[in-house]
C-alpha atoms as a PDB file:
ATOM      1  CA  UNK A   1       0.000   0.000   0.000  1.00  0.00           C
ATOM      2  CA  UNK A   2       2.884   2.273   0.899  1.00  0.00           C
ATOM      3  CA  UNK A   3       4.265   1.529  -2.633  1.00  0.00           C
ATOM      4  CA  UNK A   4       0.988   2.862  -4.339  1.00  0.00           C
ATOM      5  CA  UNK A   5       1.073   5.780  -2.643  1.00  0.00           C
ATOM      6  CA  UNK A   6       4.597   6.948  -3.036  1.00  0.00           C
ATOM      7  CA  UNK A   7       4.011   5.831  -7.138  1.00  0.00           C
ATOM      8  CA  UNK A   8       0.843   8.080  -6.590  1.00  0.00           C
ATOM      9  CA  UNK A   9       3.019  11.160  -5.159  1.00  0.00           C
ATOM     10  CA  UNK A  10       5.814  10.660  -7.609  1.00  0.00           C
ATOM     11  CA  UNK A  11       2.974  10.738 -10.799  1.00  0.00           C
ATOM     12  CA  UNK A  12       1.412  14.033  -9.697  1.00  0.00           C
ATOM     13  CA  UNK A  13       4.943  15.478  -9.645  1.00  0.00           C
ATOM     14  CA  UNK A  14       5.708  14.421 -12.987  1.00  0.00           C
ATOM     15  CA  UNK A  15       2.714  15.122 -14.522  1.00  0.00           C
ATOM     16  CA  UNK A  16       2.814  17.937 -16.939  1.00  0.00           C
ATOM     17  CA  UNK A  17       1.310  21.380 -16.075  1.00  0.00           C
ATOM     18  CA  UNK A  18      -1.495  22.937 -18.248  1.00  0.00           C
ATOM     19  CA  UNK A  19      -0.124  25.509 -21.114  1.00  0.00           C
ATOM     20  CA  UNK A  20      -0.405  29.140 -20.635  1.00  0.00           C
ATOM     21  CA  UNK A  21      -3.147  30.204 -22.866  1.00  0.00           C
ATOM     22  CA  UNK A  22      -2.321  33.111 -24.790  1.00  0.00           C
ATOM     23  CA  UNK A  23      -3.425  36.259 -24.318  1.00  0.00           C
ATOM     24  CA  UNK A  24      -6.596  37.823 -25.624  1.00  0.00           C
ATOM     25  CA  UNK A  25      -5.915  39.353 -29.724  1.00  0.00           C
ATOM     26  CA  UNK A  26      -5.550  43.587 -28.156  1.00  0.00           C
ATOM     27  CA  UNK A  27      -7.069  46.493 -29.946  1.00  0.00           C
ATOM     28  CA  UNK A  28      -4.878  48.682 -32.121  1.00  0.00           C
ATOM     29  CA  UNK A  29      -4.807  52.154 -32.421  1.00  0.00           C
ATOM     30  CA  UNK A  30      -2.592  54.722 -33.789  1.00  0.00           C
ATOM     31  CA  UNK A  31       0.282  55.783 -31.487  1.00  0.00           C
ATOM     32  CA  UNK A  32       1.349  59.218 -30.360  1.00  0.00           C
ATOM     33  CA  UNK A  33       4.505  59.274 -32.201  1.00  0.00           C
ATOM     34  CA  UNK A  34       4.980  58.526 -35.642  1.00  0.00           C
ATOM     35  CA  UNK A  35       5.563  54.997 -36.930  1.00  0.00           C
ATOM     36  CA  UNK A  36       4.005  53.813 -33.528  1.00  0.00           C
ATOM     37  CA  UNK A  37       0.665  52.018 -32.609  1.00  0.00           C
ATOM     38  CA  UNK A  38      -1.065  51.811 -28.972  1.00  0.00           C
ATOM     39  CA  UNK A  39      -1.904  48.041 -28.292  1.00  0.00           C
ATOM     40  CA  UNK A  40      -4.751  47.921 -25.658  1.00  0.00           C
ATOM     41  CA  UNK A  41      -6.578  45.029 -23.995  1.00  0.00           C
ATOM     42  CA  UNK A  42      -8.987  44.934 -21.270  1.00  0.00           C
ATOM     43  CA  UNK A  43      -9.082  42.139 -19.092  1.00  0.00           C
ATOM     44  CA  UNK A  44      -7.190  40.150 -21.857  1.00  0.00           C
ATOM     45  CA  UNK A  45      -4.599  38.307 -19.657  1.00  0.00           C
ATOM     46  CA  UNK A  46      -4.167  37.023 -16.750  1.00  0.00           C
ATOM     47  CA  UNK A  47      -3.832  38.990 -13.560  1.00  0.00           C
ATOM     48  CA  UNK A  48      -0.049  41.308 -13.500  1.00  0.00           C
ATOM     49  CA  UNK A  49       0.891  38.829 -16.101  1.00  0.00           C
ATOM     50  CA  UNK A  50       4.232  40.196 -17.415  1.00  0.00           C
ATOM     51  CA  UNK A  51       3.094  40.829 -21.662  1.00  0.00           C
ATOM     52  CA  UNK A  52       5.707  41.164 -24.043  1.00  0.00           C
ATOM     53  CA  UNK A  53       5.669  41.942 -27.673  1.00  0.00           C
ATOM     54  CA  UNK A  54       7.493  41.183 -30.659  1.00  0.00           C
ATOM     55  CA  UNK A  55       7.634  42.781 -33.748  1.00  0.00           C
ATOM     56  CA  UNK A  56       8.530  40.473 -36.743  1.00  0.00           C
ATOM     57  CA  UNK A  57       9.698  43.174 -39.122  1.00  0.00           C
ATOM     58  CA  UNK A  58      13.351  42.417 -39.547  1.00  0.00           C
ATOM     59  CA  UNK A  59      13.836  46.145 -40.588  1.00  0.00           C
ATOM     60  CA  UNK A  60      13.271  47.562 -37.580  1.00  0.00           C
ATOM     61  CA  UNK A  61      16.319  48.037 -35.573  1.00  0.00           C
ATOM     62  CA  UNK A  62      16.334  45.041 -32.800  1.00  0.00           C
ATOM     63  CA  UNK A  63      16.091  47.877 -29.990  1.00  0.00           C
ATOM     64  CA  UNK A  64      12.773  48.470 -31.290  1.00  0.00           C
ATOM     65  CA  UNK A  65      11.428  45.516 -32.397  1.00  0.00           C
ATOM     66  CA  UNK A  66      10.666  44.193 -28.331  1.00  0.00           C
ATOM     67  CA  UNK A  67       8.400  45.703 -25.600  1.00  0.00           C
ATOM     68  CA  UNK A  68       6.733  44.723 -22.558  1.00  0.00           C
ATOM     69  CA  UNK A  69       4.499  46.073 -20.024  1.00  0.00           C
ATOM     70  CA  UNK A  70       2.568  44.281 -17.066  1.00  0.00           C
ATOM     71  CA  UNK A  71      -0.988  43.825 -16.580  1.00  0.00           C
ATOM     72  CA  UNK A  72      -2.739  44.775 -13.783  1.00  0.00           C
ATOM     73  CA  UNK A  73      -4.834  42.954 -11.447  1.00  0.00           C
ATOM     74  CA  UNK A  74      -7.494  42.594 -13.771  1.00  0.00           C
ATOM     75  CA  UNK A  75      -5.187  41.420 -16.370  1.00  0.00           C
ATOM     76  CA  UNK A  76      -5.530  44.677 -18.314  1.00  0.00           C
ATOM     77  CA  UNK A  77      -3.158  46.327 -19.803  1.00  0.00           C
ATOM     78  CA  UNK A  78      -1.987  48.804 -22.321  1.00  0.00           C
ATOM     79  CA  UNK A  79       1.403  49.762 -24.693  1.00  0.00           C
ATOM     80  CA  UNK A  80       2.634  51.811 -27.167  1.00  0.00           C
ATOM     81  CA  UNK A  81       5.158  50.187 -29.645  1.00  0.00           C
ATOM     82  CA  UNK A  82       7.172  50.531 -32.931  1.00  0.00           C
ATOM     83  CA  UNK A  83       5.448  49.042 -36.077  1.00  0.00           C
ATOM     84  CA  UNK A  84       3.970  50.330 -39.211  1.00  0.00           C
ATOM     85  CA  UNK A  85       1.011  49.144 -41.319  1.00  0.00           C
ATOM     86  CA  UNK A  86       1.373  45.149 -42.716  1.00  0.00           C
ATOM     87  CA  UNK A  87       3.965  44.928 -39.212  1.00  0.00           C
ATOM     88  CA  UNK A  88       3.134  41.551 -38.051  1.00  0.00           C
ATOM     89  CA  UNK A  89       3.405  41.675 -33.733  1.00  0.00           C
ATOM     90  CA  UNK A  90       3.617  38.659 -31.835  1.00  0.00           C
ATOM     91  CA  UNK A  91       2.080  39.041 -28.159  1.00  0.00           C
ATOM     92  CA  UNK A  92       2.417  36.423 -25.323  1.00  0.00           C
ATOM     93  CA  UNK A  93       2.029  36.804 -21.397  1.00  0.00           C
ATOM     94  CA  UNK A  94       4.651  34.904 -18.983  1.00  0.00           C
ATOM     95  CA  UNK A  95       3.523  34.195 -15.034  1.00  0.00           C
ATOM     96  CA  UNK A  96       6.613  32.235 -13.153  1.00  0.00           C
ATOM     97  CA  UNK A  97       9.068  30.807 -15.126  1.00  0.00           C
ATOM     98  CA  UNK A  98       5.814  29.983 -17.860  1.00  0.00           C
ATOM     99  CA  UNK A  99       5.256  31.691 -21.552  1.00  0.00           C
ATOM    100  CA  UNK A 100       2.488  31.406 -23.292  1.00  0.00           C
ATOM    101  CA  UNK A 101       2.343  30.835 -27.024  1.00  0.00           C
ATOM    102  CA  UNK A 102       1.987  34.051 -28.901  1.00  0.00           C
ATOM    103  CA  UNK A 103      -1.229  35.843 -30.152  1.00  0.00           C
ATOM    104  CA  UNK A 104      -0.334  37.272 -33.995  1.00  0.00           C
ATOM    105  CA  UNK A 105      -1.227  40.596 -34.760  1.00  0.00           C
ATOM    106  CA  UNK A 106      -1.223  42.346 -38.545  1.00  0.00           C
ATOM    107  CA  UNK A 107      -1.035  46.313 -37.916  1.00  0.00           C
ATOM    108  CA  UNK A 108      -3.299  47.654 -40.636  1.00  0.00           C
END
């Protein structure tokens, strides 16, 4: 019986954890500064998730082509980042040591 139990204890520490989901597709809007877009989503990921975004555009220098914010206890959040229309943007959230797959957005 003891064996069962410690095979039982040694399964549930094995046993994979669920994915992050990704976060919720945000709305785009036109940024303050030129050649920049405000990405906004309300209650979109999960609570002060940290949210980073990637653009894909290889042309943009490498200092602008990463941002991240953190959402806030709601799982709200908001960001202004480089990119220009057909920019593709690849959002994710990370909690712990866990990323999610990305959301893909086209800036039109």
């Amino acid at each position: 019986m003891r064996a069962i139990a410690c095979l039982g204890l040694l399964a549930a520490c094995t046993s994979p954890t669920l994915p992050l989901p990704p976060p919720a597709a945000p709305s785009v809007t036109a940024g303050a500064e030129p050649d920049t877009v405000r990405l906004a989503s309300t209650r979109g990921a999960l609570p002060n998730a940290l949210v980073l975004v990637l653009n894909q555009a290889e042309g943009v220098p490498r200092d602008r082509r990463v941002f991240g914010t953190i959402a806030d206890a709601e799982g709200s959040w908001e960001l202004e980042v480089h990119a220009k229309p057909g920019h593709v943007l690849d959002v994710s959230q990370e909690t712990g040591s866990v990323r999610s797959p990305p959301v893909t957005v086209v800036v039109k």
